[in-house]
Protein backbone atom coordinates (compact mmCIF):
# COMPACT_ATOMS: atom_id res chain seq x y z
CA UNK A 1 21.84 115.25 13.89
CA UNK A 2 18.95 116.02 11.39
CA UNK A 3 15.32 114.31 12.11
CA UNK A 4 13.45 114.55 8.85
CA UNK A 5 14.14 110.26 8.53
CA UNK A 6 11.92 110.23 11.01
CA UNK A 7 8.84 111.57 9.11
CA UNK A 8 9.72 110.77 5.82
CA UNK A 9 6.17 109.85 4.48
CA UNK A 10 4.19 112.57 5.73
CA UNK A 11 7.03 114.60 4.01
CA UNK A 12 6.97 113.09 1.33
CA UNK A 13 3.25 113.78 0.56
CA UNK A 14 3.62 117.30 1.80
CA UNK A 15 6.77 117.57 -0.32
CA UNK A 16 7.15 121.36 -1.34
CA UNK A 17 5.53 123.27 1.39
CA UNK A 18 7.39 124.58 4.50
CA UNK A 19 4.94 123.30 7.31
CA UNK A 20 5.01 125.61 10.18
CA UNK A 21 1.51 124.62 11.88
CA UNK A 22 3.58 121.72 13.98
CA UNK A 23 1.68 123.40 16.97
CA UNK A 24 -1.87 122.71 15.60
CA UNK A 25 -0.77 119.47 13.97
CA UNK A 26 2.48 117.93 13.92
CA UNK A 27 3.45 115.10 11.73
CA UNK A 28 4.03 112.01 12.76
CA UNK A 29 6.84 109.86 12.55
CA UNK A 30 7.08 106.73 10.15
CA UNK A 31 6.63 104.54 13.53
CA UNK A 32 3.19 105.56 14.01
CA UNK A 33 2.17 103.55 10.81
CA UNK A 34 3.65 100.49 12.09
CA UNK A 35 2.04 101.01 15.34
CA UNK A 36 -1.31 101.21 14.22
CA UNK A 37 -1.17 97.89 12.65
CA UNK A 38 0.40 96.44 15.56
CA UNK A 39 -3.10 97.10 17.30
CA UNK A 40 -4.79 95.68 14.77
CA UNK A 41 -2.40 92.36 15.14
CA UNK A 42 -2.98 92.61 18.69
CA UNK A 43 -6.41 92.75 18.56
CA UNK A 44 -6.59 89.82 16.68
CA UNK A 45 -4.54 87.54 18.57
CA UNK A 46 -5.94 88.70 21.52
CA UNK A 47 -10.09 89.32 20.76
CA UNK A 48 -12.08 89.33 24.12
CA UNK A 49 -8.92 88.86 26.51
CA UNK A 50 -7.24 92.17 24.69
CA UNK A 51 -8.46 94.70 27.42
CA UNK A 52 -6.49 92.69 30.02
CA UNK A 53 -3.44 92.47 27.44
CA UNK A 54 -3.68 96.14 27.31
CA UNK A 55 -3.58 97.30 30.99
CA UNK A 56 -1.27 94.93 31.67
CA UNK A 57 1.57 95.87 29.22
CA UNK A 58 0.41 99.14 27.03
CA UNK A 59 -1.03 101.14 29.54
CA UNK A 60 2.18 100.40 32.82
CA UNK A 61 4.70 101.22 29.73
CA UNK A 62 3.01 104.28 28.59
CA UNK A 63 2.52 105.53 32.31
CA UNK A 64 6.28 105.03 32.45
CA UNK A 65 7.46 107.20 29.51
CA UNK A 66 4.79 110.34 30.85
CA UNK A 67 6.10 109.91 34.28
CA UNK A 68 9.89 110.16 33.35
CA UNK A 69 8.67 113.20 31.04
CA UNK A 70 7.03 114.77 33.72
CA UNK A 71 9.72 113.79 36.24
CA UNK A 72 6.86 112.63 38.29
CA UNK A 73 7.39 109.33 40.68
CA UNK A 74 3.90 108.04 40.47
CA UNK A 75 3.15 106.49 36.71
CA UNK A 76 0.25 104.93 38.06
CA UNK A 77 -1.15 108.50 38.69
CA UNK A 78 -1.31 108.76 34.57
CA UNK A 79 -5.18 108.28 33.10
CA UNK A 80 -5.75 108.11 29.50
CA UNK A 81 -9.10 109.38 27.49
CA UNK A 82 -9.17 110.36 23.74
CA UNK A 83 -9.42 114.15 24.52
CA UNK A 84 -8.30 116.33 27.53
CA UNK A 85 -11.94 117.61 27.58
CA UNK A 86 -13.51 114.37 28.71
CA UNK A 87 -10.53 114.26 31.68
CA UNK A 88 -11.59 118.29 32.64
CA UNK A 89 -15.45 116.99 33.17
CA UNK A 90 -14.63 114.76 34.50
CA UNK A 91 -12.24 116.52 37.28
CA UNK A 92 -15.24 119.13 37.22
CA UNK A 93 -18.10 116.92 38.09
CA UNK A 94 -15.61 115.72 41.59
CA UNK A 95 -17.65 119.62 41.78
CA UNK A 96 -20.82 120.19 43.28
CA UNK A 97 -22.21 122.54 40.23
CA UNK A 98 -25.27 123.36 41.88
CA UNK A 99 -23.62 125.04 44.94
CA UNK A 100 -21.81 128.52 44.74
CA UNK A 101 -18.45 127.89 42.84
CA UNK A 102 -15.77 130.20 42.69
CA UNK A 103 -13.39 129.76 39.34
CA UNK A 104 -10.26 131.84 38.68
CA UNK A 105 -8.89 130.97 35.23
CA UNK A 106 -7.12 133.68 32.28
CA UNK A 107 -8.93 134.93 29.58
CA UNK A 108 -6.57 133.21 27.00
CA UNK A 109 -7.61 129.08 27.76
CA UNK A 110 -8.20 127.16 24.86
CA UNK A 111 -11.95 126.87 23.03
CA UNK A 112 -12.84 123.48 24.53
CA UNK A 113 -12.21 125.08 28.57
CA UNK A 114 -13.57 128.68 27.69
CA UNK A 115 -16.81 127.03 26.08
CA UNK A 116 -17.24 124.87 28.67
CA UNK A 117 -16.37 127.42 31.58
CA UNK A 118 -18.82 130.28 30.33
CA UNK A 119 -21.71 127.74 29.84
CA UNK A 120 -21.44 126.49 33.05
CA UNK A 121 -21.31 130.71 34.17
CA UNK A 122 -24.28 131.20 32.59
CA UNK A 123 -25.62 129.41 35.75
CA UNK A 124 -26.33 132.20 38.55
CA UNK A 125 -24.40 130.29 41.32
CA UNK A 126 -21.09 130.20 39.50
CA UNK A 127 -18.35 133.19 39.52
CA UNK A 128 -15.83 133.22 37.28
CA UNK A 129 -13.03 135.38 37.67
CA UNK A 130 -10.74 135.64 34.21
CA UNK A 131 -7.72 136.86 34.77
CA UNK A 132 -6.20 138.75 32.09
CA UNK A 133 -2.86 137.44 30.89
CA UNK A 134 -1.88 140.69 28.99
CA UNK A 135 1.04 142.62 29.91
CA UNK A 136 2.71 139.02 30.15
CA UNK A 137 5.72 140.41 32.60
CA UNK A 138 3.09 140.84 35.46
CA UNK A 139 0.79 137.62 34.87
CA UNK A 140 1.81 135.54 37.50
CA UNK A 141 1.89 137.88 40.32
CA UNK A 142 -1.52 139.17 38.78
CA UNK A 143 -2.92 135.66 38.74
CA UNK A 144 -1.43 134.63 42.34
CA UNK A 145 -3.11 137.70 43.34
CA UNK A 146 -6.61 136.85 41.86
CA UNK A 147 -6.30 133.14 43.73
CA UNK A 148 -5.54 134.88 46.80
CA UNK A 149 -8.31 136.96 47.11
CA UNK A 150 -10.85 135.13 45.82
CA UNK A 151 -10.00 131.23 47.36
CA UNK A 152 -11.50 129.77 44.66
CA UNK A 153 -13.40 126.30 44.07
CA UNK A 154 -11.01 125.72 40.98
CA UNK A 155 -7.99 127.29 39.72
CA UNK A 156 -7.50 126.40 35.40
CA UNK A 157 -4.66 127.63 33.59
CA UNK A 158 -2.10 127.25 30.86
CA UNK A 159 1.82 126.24 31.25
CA UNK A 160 1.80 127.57 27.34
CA UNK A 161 -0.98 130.19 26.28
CA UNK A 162 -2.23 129.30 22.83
CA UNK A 163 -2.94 132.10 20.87
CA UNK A 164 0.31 134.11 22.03
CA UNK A 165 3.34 131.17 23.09
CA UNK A 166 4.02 133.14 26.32
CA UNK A 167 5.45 130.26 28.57
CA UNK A 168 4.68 130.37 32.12
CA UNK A 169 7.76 129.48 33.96
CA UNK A 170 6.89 129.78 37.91
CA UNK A 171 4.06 127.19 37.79
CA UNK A 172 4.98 125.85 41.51
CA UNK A 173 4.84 129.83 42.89
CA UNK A 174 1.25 130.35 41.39
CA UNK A 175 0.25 126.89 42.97
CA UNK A 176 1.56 127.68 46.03
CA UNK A 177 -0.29 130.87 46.45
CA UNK A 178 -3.62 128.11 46.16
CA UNK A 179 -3.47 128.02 49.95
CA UNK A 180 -6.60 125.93 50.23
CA UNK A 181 -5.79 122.09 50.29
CA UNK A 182 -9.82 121.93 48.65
CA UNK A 183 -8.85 123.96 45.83
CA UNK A 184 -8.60 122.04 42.63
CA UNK A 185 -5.96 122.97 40.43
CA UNK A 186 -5.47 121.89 37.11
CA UNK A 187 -2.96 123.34 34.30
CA UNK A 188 -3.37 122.16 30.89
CA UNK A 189 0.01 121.55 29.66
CA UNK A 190 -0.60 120.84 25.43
CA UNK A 191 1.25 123.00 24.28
CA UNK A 192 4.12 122.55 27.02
CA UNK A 193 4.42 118.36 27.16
CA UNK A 194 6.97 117.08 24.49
CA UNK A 195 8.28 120.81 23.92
CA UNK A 196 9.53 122.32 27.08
CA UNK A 197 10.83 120.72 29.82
CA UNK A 198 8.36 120.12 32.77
CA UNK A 199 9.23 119.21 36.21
CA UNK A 200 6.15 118.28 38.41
CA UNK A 201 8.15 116.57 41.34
CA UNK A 202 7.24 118.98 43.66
CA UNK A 203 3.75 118.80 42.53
CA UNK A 204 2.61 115.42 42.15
CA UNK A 205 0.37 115.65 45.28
CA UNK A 206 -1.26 118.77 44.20
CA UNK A 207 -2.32 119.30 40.62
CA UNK A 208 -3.77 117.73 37.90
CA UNK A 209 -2.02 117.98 34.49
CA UNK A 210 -3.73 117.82 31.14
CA UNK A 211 -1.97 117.21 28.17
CA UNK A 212 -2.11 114.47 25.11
CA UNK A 213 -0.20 113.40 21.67
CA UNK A 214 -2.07 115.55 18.98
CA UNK A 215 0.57 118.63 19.32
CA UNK A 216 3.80 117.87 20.31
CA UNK A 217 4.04 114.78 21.35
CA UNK A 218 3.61 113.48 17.46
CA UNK A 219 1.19 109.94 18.58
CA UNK A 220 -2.03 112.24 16.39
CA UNK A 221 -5.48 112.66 17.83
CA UNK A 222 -7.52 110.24 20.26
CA UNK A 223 -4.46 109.82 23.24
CA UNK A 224 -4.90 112.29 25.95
CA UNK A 225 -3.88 112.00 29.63
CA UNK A 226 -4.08 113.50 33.20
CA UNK A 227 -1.88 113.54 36.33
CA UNK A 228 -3.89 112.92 38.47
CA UNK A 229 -2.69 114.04 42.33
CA UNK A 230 -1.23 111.39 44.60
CA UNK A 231 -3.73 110.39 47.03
CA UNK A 232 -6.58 111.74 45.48
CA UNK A 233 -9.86 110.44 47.00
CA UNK A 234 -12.21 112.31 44.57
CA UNK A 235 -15.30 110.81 43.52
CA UNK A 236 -16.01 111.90 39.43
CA UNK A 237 -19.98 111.52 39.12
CA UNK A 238 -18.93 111.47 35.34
CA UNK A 239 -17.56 108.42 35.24
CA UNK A 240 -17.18 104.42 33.88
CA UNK A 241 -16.37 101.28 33.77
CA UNK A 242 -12.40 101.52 33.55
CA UNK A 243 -12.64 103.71 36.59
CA UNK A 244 -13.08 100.30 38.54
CA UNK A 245 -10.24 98.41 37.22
CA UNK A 246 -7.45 97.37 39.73
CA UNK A 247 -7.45 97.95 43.46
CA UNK A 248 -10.07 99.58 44.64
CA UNK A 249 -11.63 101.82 47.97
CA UNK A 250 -12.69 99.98 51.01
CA UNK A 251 -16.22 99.39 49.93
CA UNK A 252 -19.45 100.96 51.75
CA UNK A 253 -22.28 99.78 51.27
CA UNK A 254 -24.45 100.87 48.37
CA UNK A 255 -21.32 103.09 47.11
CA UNK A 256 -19.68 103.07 43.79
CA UNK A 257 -16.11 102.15 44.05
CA UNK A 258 -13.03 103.51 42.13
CA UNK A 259 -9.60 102.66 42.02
CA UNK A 260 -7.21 103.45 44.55
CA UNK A 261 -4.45 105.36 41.69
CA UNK A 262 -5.40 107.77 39.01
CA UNK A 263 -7.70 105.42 36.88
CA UNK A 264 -10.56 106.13 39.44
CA UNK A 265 -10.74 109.19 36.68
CA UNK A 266 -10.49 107.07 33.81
CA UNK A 267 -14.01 106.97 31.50
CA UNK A 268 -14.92 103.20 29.46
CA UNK A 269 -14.13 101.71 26.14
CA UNK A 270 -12.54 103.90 23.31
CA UNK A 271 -10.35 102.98 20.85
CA UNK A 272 -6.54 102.31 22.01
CA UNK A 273 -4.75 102.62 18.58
CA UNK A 274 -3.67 106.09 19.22
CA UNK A 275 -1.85 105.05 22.15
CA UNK A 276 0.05 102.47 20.45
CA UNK A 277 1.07 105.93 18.71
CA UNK A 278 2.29 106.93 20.94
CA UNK A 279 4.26 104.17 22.86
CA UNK A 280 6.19 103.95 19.09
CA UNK A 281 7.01 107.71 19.16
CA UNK A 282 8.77 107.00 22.79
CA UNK A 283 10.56 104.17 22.33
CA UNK A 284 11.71 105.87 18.86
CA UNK A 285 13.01 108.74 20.44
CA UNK A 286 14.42 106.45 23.66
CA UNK A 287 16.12 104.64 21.26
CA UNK A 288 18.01 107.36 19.50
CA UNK A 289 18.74 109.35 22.80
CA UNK A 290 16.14 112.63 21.92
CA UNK A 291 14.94 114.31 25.11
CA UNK A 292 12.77 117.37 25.56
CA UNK A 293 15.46 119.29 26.06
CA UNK A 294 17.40 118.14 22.80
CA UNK A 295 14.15 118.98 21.17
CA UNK A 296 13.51 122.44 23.11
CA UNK A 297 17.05 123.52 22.00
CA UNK A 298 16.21 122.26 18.13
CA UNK A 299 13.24 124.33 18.36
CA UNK A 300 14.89 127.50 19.85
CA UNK A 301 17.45 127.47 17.01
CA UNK A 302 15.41 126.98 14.51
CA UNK A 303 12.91 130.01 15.73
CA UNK A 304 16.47 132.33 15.79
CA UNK A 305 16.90 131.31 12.34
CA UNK A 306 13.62 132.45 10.93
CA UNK A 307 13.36 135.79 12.48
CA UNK A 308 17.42 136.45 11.22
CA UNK A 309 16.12 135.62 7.76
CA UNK A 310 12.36 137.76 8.68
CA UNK A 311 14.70 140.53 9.63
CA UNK A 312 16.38 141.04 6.30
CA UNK A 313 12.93 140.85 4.17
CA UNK A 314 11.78 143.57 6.58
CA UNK A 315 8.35 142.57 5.93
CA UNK A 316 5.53 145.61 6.81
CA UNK A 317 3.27 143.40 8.46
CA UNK A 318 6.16 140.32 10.29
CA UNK A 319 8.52 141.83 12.20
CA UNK A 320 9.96 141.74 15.58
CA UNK A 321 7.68 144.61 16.53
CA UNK A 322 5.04 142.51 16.22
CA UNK A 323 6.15 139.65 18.02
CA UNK A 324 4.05 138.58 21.05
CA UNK A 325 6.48 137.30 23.02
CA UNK A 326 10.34 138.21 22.03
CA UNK A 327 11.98 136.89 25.03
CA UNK A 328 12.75 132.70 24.30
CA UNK A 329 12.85 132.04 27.72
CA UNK A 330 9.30 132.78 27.76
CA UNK A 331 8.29 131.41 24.77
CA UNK A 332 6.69 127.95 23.57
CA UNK A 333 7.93 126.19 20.14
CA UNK A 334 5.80 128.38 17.89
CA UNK A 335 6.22 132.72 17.19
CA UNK A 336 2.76 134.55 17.24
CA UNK A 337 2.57 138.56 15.59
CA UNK A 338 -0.17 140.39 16.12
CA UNK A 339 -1.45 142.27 13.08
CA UNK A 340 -3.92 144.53 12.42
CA UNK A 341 -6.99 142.86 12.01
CA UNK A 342 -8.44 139.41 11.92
CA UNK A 343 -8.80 140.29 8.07
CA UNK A 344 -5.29 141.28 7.36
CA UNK A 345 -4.29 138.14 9.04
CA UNK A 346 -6.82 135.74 7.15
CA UNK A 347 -5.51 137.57 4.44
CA UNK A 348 -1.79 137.17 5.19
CA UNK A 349 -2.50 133.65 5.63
CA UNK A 350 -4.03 132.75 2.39
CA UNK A 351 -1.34 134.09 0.90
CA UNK A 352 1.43 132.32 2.43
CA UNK A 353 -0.50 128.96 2.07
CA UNK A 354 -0.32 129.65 -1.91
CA UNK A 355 3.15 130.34 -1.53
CA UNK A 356 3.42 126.74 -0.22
CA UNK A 357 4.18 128.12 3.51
CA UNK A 358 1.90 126.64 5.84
CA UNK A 359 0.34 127.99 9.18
CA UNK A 360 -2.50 129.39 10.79
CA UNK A 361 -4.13 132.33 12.82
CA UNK A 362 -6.14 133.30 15.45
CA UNK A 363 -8.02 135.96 15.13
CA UNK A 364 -5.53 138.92 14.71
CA UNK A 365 -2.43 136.29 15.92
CA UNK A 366 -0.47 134.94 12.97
CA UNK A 367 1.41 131.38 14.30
CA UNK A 368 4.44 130.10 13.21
CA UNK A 369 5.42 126.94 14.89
CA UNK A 370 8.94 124.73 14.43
CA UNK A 371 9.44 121.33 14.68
CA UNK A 372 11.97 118.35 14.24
CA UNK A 373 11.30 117.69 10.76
CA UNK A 374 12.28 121.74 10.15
CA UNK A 375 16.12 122.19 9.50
CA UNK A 376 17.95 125.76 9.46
CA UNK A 377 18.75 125.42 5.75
CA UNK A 378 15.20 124.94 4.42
CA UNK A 379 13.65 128.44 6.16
CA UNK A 380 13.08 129.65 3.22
CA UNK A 381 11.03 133.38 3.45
CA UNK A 382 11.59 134.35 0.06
CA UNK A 383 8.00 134.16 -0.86
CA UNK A 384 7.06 136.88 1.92
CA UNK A 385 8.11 139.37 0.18
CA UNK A 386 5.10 138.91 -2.46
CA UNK A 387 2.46 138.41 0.76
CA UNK A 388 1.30 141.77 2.13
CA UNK A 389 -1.98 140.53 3.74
């Protein structure tokens, strides 16, 4: 089956150029438009009663469709915010960031965590212990190591890094090794949700999972969520109005209350269009039987295809040598060489883009990522052999 009826108008405008930054921005599916002026409809009909209109149908369906993705049992565990950073405060500030605070993360998180992280190090009473994720066949036992020795405060890593792809496989061993019950663990799972297949059954009661629709998932920006443990009693100091909504703790007196299920880390009003997104990108995919696996094997195929074709250009610069990670058991939906130099990559870049192939880079990383819209037939790498970087 081909998918590119599925995103025919952001095609359409991007007709021409071979679009392999799907794992900074994907494009969304025709569905999406329609969705977004369902919430306006909605909104209209509804006015002051739509907050009730939306917790009551949006929010349970969404839960749903993350849960069964997640193959967790406990949808009402799900809390939505329009970025994943607002949901990491606010799973920090359950923290007491004045005490002594042991963190063991890997020194290849994304810019919003590493920002955050090393401004809140710059504070004497915090040690943070980066664990480096390079070689990549010795990570995990390297990283189990570094929580066993240290029993941190919080443990923060990746299921997909994203400036190499290198997919972490034995998630449940590393959180085992977290033998604390007061350790908070948290794994932000972007670049893993809606492209590999993650099974947090066995983990529902113990981590929190960060993820939203911007990559993968194919709802755009503003609809993030968190798993949020089963049985959490956490109290976020960061925290608002929609953290109150449903049951609630036994109340003490002159104490905040929160709700009994994952919304007690939920934030106040923002703008629910992008998760009206994302319900259409669901049921679209429900409705013609696409799973994460169909997709994961779409995306595998399609990655075998481009390096057959980058192996008879035998480009200087791409080529398997420089491959990050060449093992696709280990890999996430998008290739990453290493070059020289961030300058021969910003180069190499530049030049592809006026080739009409589209990606992006990292420093000295070069990304390729592969979506649904891609098919075999249109990897077209005839242009490389003009781009030398």
């Amino acid at each position: 089956m081909t998918y590119q009826s599925f995103y025919s108008r952001f095609l359409k405008t991007n007709e021409g150029k071979q679009h392999y930054a799907c794992h900074s921005h994907y494009y969304w599916p025709d569905v999406t438009r329609d969705a977004v002026l369902a919430y306006w409809d909605d909104s209209a009909t509804y006015a002051d009663e739509k907050w009730g209109f939306f917790f009551q149908t949006l929010v349970p369906e969404l839960q749903s469709h993350i849960a069964r993705t997640l193959n967790t049992s406990h949808p009402e565990q799900i809390v939505f915010a329009s970025n994943t950073h607002e949901l990491l405060y606010r799973i920090l500030s359950c923290l007491d960031l004045s005490a002594p605070l042991k963190v063991v993360t890997t020194d290849a998180e994304f810019h919003s965590f590493h920002r955050q992280i090393h401004r809140l190090n710059e504070q004497a009473n915090i040690e943070l212990i980066s664990v480096p994720t390079e070689p990549f066949d010795t990570f995990s036992a390297r990283f189990e190591q570094a929580i066993a020795d240290n029993d941190p405060h919080l443990v923060f890593f990746s299921q997909v890094f994203f400036n190499s792809g290198f997919y972490v496989k034995d998630i449940e061993r590393i959180v085992a090794s977290a033998t604390n019950p007061e350790t908070l663990v948290v794994v932000d799972g972007y670049h893993s949700f809606m492209a590999k297949p993650v099974d947090l059954s066995s983990l529902e009661s113990r981590i929190f999972y960060l993820a939203g629709g911007y990559k993968y998932a194919q709802g755009g920006e503003g609809v993030c969520f968190a798993h949020v443990p089963k049985g959490c009693t956490l109290r976020p100091t960061y925290t608002g109005w929609f953290a109150e909504l449903g049951a609630l703790d036994k109340p003490r007196a002159g104490e905040i209350q929160y709700s009994q299920d994952g919304m007690r880390f939920a934030g106040a009003t923002m703008d629910f269009t992008a998760l009206y997104r994302l319900r259409a990108v669901f049921n679209l995919f429900s409705k013609n039987g696409l799973t994460v696996d169909t997709i994961d094997a779409h995306v595998q195929a399609l990655q075998q295809t481009f390096l057959q074709k980058l192996d008879a250009i035998e480009h200087p610069l791409l080529h398997r040598k420089a491959l990050m990670i060449d093992n696709e058991a280990t890999r996430g939906h998008f290739l990453t060489f290493k070059l020289p130099n961030a300058e021969v990559t910003a180069s190499l870049a530049g030049q592809l883009r006026e080739q009409g192939i589209l990606t992006d880079f990292r420093g000295d990383r070069l990304r390729f990522g592969f979506a649904l819209y891609h098919s075999n037939e249109e990897i077209n790498l005839s242009a490389l052999t003009d781009c030398f970087g």
